[in-house]
PDB file of N, CA and C in Angstrom:
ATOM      1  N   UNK A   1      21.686  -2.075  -3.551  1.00  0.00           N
ATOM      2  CA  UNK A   1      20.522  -1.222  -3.530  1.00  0.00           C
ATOM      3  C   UNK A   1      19.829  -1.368  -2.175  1.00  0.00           C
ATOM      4  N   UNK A   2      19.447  -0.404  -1.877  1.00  0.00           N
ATOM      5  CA  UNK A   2      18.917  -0.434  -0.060  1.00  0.00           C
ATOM      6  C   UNK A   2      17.622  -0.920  -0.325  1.00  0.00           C
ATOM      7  N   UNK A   3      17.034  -1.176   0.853  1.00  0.00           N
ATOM      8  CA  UNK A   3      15.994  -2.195   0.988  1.00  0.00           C
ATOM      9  C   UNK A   3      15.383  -1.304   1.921  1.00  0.00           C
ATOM     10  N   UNK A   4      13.738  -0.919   1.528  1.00  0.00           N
ATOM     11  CA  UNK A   4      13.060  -0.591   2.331  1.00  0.00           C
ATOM     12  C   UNK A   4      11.710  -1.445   2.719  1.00  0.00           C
ATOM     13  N   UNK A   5      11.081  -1.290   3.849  1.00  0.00           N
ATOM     14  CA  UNK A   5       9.759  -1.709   4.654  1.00  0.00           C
ATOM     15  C   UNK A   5       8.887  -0.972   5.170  1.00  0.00           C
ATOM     16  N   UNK A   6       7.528  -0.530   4.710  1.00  0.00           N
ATOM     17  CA  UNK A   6       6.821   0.381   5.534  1.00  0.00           C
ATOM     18  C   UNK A   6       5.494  -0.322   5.866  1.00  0.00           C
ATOM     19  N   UNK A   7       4.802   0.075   6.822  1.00  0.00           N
ATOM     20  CA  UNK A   7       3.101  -0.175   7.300  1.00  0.00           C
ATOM     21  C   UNK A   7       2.637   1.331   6.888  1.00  0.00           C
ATOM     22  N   UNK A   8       1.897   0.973   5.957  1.00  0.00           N
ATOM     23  CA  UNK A   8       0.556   2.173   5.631  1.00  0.00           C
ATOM     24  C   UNK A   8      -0.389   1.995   5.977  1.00  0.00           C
ATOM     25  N   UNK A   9      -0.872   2.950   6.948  1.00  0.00           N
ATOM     26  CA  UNK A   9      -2.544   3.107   7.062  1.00  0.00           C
ATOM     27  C   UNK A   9      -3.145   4.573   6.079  1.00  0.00           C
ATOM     28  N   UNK A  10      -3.811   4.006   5.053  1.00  0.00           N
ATOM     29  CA  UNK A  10      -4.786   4.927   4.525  1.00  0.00           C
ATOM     30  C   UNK A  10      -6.365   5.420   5.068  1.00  0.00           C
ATOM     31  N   UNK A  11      -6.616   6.459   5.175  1.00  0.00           N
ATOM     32  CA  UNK A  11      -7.880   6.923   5.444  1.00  0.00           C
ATOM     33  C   UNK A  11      -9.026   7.909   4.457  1.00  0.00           C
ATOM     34  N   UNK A  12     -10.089   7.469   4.759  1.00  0.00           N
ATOM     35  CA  UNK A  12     -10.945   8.374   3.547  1.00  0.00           C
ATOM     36  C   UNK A  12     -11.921   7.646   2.923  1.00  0.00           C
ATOM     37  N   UNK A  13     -12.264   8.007   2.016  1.00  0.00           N
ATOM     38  CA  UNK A  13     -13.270   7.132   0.814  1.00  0.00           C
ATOM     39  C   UNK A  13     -12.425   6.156   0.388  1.00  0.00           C
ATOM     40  N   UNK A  14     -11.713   5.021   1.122  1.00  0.00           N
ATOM     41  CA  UNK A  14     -10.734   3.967   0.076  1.00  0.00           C
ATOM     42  C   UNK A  14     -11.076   2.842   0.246  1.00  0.00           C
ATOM     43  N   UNK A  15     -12.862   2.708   0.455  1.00  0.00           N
ATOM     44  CA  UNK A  15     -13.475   1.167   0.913  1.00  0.00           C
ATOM     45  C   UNK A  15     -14.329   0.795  -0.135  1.00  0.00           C
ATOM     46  N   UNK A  16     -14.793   0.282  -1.223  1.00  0.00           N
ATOM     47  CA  UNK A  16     -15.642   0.088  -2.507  1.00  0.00           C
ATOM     48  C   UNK A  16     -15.489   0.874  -3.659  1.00  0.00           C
ATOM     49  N   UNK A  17     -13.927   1.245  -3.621  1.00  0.00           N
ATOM     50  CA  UNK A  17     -13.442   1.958  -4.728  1.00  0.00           C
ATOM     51  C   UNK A  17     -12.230   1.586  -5.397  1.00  0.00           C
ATOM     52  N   UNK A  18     -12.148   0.049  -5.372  1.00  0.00           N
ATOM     53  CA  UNK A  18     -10.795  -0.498  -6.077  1.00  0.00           C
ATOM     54  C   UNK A  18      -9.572  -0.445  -5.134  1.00  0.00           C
ATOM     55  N   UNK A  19      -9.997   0.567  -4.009  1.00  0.00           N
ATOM     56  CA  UNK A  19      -8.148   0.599  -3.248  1.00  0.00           C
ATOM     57  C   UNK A  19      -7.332  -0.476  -3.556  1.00  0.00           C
ATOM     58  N   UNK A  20      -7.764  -1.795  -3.102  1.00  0.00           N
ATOM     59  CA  UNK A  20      -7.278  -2.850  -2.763  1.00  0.00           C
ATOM     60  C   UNK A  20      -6.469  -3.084  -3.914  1.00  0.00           C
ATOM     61  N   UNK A  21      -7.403  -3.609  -5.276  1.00  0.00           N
ATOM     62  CA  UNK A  21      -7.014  -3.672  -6.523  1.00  0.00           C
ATOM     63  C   UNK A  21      -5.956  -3.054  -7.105  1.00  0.00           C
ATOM     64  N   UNK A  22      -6.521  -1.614  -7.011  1.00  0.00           N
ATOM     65  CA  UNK A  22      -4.981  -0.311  -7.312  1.00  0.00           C
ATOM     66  C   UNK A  22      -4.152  -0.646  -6.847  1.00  0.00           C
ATOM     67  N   UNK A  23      -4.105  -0.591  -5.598  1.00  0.00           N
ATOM     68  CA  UNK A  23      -2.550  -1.089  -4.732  1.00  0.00           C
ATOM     69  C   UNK A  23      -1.709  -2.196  -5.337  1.00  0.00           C
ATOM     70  N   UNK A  24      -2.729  -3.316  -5.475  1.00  0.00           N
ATOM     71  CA  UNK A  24      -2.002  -4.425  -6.032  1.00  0.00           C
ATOM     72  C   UNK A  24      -1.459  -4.410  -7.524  1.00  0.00           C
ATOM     73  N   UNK A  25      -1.907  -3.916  -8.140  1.00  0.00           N
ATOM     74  CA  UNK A  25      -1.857  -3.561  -9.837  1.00  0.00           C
ATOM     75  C   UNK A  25      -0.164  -2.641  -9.326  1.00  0.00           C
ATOM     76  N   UNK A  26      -0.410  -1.533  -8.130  1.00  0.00           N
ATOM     77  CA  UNK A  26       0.842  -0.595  -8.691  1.00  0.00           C
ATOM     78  C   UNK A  26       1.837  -1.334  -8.110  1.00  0.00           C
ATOM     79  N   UNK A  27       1.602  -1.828  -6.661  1.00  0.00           N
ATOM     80  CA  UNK A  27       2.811  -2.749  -6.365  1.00  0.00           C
ATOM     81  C   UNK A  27       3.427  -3.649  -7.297  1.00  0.00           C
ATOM     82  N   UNK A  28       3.078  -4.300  -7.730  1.00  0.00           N
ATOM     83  CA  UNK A  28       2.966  -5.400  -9.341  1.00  0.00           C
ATOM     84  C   UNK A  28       4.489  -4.717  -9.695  1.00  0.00           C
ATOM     85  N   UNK A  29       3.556  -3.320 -10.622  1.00  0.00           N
ATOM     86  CA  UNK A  29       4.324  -2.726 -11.306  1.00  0.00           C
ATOM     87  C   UNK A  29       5.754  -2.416 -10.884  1.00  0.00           C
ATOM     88  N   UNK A  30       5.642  -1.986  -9.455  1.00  0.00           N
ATOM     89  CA  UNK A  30       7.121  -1.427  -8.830  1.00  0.00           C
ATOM     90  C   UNK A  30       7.505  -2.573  -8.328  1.00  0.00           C
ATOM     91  N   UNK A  31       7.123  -3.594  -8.746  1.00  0.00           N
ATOM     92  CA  UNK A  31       8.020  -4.780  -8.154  1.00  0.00           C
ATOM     93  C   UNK A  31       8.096  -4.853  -6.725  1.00  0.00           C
ATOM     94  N   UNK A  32       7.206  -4.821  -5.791  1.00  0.00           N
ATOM     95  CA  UNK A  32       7.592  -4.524  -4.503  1.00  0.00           C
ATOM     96  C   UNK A  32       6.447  -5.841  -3.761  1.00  0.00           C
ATOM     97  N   UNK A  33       7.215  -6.341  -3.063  1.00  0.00           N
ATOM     98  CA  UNK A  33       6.142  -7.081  -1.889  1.00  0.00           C
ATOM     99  C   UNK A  33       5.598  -6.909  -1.107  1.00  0.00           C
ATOM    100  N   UNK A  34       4.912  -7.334  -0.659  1.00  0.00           N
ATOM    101  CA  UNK A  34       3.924  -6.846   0.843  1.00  0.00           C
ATOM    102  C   UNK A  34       2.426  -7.498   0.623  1.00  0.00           C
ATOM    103  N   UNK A  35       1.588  -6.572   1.252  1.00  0.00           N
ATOM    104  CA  UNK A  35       0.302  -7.017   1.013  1.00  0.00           C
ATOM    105  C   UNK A  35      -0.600  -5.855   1.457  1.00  0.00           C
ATOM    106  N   UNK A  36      -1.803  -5.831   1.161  1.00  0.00           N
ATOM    107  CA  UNK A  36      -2.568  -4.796   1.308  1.00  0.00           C
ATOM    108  C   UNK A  36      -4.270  -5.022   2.085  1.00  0.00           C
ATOM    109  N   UNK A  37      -4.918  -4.746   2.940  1.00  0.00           N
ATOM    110  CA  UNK A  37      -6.447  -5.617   3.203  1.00  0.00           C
ATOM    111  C   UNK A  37      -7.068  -4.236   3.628  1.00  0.00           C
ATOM    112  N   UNK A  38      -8.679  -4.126   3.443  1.00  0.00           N
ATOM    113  CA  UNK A  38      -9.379  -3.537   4.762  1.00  0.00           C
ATOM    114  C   UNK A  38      -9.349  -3.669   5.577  1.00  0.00           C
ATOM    115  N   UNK A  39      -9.893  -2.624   6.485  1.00  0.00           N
ATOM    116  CA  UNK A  39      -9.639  -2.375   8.059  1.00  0.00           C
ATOM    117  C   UNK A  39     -10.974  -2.201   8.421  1.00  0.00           C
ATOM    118  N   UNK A  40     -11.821  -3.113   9.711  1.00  0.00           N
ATOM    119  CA  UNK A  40     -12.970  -2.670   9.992  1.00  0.00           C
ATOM    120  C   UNK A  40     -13.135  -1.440  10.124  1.00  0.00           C
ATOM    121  N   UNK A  41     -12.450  -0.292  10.653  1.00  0.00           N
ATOM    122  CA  UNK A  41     -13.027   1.110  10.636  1.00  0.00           C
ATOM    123  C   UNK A  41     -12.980   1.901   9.222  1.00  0.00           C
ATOM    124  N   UNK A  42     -13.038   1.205   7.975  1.00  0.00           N
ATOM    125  CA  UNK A  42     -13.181   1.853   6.830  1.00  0.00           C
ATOM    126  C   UNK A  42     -12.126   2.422   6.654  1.00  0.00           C
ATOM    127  N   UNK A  43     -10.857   1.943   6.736  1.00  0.00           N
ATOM    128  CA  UNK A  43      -9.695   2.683   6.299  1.00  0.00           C
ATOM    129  C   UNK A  43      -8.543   1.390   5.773  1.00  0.00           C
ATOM    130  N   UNK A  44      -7.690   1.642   5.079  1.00  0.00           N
ATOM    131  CA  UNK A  44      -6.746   0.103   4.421  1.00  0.00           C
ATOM    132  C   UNK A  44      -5.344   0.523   5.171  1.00  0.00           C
ATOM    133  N   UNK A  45      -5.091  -1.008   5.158  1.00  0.00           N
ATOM    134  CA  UNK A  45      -3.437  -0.813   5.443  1.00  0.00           C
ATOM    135  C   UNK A  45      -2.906  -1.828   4.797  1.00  0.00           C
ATOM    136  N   UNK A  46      -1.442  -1.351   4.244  1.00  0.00           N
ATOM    137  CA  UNK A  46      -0.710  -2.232   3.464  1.00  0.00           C
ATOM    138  C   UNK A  46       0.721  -1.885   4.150  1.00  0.00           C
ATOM    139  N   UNK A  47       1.398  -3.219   3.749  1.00  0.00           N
ATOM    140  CA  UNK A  47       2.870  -3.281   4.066  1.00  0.00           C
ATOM    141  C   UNK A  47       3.637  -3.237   2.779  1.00  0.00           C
ATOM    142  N   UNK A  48       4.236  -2.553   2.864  1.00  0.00           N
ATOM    143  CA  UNK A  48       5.323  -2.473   1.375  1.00  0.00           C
ATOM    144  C   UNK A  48       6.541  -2.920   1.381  1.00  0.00           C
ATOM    145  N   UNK A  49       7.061  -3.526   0.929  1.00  0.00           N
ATOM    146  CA  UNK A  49       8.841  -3.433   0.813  1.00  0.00           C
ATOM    147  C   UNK A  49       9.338  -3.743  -0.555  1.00  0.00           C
ATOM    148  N   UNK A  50      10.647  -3.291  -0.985  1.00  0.00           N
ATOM    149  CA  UNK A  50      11.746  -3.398  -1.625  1.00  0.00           C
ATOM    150  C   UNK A  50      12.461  -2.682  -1.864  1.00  0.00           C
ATOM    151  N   UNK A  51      12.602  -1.861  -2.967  1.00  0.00           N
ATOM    152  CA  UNK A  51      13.874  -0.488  -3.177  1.00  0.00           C
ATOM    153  C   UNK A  51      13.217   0.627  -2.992  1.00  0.00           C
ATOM    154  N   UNK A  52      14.650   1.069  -1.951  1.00  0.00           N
ATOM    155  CA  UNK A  52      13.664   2.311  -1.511  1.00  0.00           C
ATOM    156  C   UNK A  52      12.768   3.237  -2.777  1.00  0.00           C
ATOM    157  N   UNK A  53      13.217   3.338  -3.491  1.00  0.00           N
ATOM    158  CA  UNK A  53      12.926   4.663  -4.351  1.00  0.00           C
ATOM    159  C   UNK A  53      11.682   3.905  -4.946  1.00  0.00           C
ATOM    160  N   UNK A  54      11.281   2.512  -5.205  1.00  0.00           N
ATOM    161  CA  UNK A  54       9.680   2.501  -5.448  1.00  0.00           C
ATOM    162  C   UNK A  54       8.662   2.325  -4.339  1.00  0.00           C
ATOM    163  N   UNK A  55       9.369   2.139  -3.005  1.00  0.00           N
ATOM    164  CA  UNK A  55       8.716   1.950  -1.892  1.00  0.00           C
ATOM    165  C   UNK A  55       8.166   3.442  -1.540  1.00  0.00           C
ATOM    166  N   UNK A  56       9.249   4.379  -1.569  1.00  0.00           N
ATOM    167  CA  UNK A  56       8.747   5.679  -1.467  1.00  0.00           C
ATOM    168  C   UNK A  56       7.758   6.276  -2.788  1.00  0.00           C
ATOM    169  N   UNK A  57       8.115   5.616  -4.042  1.00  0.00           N
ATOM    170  CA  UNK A  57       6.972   6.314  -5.298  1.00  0.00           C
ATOM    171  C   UNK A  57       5.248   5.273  -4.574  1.00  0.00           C
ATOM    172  N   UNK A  58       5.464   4.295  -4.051  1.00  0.00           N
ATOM    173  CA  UNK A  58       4.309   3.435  -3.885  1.00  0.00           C
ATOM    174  C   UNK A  58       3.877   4.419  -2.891  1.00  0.00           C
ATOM    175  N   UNK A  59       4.383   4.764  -2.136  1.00  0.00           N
ATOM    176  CA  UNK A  59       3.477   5.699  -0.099  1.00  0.00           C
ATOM    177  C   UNK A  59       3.151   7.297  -0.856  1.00  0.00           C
ATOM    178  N   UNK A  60       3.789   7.688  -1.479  1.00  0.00           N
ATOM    179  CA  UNK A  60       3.565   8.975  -2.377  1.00  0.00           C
ATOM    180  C   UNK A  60       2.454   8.611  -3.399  1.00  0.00           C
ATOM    181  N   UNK A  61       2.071   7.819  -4.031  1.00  0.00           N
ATOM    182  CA  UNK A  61       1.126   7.753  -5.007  1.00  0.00           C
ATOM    183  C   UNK A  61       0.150   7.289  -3.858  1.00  0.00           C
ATOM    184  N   UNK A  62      -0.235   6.373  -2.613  1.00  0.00           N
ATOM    185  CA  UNK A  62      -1.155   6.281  -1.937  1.00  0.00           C
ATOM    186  C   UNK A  62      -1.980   7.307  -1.704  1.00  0.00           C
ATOM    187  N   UNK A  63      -1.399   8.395  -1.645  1.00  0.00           N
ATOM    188  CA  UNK A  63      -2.208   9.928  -1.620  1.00  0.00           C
ATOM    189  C   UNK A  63      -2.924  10.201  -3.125  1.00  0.00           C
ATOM    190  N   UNK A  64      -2.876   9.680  -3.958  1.00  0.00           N
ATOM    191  CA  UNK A  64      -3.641   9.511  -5.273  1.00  0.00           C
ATOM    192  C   UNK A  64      -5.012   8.016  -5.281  1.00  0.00           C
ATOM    193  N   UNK A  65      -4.370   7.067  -4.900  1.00  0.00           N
ATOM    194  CA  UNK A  65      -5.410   5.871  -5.407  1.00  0.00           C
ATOM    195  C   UNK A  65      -5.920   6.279  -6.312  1.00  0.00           C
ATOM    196  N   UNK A  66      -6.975   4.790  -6.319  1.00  0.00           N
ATOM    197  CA  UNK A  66      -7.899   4.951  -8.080  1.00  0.00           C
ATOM    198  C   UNK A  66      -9.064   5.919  -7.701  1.00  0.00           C
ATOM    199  N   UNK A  67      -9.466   6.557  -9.121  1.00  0.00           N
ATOM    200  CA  UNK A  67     -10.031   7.673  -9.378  1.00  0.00           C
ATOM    201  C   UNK A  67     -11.346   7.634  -8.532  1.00  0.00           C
ATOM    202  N   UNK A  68     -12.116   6.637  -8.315  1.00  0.00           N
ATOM    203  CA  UNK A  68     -13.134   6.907  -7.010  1.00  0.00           C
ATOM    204  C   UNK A  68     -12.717   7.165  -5.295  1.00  0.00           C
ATOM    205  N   UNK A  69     -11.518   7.377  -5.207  1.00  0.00           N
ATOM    206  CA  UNK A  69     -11.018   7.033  -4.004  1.00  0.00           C
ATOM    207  C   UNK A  69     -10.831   9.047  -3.576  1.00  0.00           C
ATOM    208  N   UNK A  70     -10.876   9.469  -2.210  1.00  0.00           N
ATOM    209  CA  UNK A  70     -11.014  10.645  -1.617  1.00  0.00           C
ATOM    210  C   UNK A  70      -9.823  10.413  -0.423  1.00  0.00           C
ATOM    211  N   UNK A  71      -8.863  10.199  -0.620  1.00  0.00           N
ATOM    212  CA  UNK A  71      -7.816  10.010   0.516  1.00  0.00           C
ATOM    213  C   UNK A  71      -8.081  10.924   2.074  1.00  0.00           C
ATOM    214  N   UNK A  72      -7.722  10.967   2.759  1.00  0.00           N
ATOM    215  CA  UNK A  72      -7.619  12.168   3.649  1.00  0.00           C
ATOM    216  C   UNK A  72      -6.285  12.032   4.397  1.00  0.00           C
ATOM    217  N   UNK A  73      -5.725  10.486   4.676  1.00  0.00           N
ATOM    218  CA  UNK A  73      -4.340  10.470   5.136  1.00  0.00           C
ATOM    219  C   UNK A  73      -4.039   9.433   4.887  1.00  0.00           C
ATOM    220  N   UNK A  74      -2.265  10.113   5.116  1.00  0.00           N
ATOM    221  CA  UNK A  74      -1.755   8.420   4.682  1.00  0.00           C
ATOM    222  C   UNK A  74      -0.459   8.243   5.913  1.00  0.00           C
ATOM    223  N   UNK A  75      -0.554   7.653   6.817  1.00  0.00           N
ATOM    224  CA  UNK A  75       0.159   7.465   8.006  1.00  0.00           C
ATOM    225  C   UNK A  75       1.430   6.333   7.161  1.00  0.00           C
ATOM    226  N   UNK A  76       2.607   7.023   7.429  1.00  0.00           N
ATOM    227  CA  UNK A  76       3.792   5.846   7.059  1.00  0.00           C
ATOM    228  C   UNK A  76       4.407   5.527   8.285  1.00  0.00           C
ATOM    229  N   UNK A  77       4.986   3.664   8.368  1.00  0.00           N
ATOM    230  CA  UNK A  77       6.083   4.143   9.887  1.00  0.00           C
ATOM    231  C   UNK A  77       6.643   2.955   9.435  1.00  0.00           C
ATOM    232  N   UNK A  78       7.872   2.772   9.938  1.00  0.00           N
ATOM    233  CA  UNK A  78       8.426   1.823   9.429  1.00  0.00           C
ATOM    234  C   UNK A  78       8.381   0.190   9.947  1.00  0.00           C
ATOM    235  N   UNK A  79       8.497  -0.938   9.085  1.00  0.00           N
ATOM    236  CA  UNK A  79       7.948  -2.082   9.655  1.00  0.00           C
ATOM    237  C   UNK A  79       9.339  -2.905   9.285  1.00  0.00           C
ATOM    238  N   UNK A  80       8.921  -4.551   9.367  1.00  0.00           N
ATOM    239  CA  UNK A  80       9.464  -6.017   9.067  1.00  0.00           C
ATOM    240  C   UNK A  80       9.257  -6.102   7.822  1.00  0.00           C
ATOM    241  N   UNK A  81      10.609  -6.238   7.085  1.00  0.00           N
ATOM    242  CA  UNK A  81       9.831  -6.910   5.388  1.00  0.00           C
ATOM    243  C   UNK A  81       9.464  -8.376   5.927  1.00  0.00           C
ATOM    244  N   UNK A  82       8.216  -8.408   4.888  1.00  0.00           N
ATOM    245  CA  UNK A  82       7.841  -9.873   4.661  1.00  0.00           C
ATOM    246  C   UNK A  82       8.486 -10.615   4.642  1.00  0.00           C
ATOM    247  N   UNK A  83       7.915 -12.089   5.181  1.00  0.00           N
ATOM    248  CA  UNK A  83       8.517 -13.206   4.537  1.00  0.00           C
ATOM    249  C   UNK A  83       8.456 -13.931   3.666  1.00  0.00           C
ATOM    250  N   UNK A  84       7.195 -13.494   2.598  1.00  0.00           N
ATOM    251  CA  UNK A  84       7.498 -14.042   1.459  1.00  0.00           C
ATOM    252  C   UNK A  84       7.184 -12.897   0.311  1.00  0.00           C
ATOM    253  N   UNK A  85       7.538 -13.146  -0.839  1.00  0.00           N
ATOM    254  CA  UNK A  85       7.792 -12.477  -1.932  1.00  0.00           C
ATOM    255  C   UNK A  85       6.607 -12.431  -2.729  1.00  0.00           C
ATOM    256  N   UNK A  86       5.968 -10.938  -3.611  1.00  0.00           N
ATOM    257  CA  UNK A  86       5.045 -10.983  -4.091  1.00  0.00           C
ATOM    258  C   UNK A  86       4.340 -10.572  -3.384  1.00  0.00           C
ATOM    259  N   UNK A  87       2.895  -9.620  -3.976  1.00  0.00           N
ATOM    260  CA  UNK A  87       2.355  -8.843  -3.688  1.00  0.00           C
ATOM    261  C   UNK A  87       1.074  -9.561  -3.187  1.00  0.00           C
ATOM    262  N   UNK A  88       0.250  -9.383  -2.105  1.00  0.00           N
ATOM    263  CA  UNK A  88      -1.185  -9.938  -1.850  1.00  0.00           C
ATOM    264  C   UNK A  88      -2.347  -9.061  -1.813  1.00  0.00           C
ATOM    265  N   UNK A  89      -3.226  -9.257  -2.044  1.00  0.00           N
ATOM    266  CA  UNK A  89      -4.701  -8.953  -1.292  1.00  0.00           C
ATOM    267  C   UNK A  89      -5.139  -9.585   0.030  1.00  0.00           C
ATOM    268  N   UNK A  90      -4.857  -9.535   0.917  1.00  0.00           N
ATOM    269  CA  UNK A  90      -5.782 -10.192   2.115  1.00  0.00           C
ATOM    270  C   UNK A  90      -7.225  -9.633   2.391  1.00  0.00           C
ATOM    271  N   UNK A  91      -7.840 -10.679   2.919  1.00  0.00           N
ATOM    272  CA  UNK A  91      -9.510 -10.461   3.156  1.00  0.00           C
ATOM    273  C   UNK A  91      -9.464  -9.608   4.297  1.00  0.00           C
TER     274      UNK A  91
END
């Protein structure tokens, strides 16, 4: 099964609206590692990796987040998988 890695930068209303949380809850779910934090200019970025096909359902649902969240973009490009396994929150 192929192995994917991406850097997401999200932009929009995704700062005091769970982003962080959501992310981590759906990564969870799709089994995928990486990690996710705020960005001083009010926008998040997360790193994703594992199979492609939930790495791509994870960067496709980023354009959704949780229901207080107002996306406006979602920049994908490709990165380094992690070196360790399991999903984070960073500060």
């Amino acid at each position: 099964m192929a192995q994917l890695s991406r850097h997401i930068r999200i932009t929009g209303r995704v700062q005091g609206v769970a982003y962080r949380a959501w992310t981590k809850a759906r990564a969870d779910a799709l089994d995928l590692s990486g990690w996710v934090r705020n960005e001083e200019d009010g926008s998040v970025t997360a790193l994703v990796s594992g199979p492609d096909a939930a790495v791509e359902e994870m960067c496709t649902a980023f354009w959704d987040g949780p229901g207080a969240a107002a996306v406006s973009d979602v920049r994908v490009t490709s990165a380094q998988a992690p070196d360790d396994t399991g999903f984070r929150i960073l500060r």
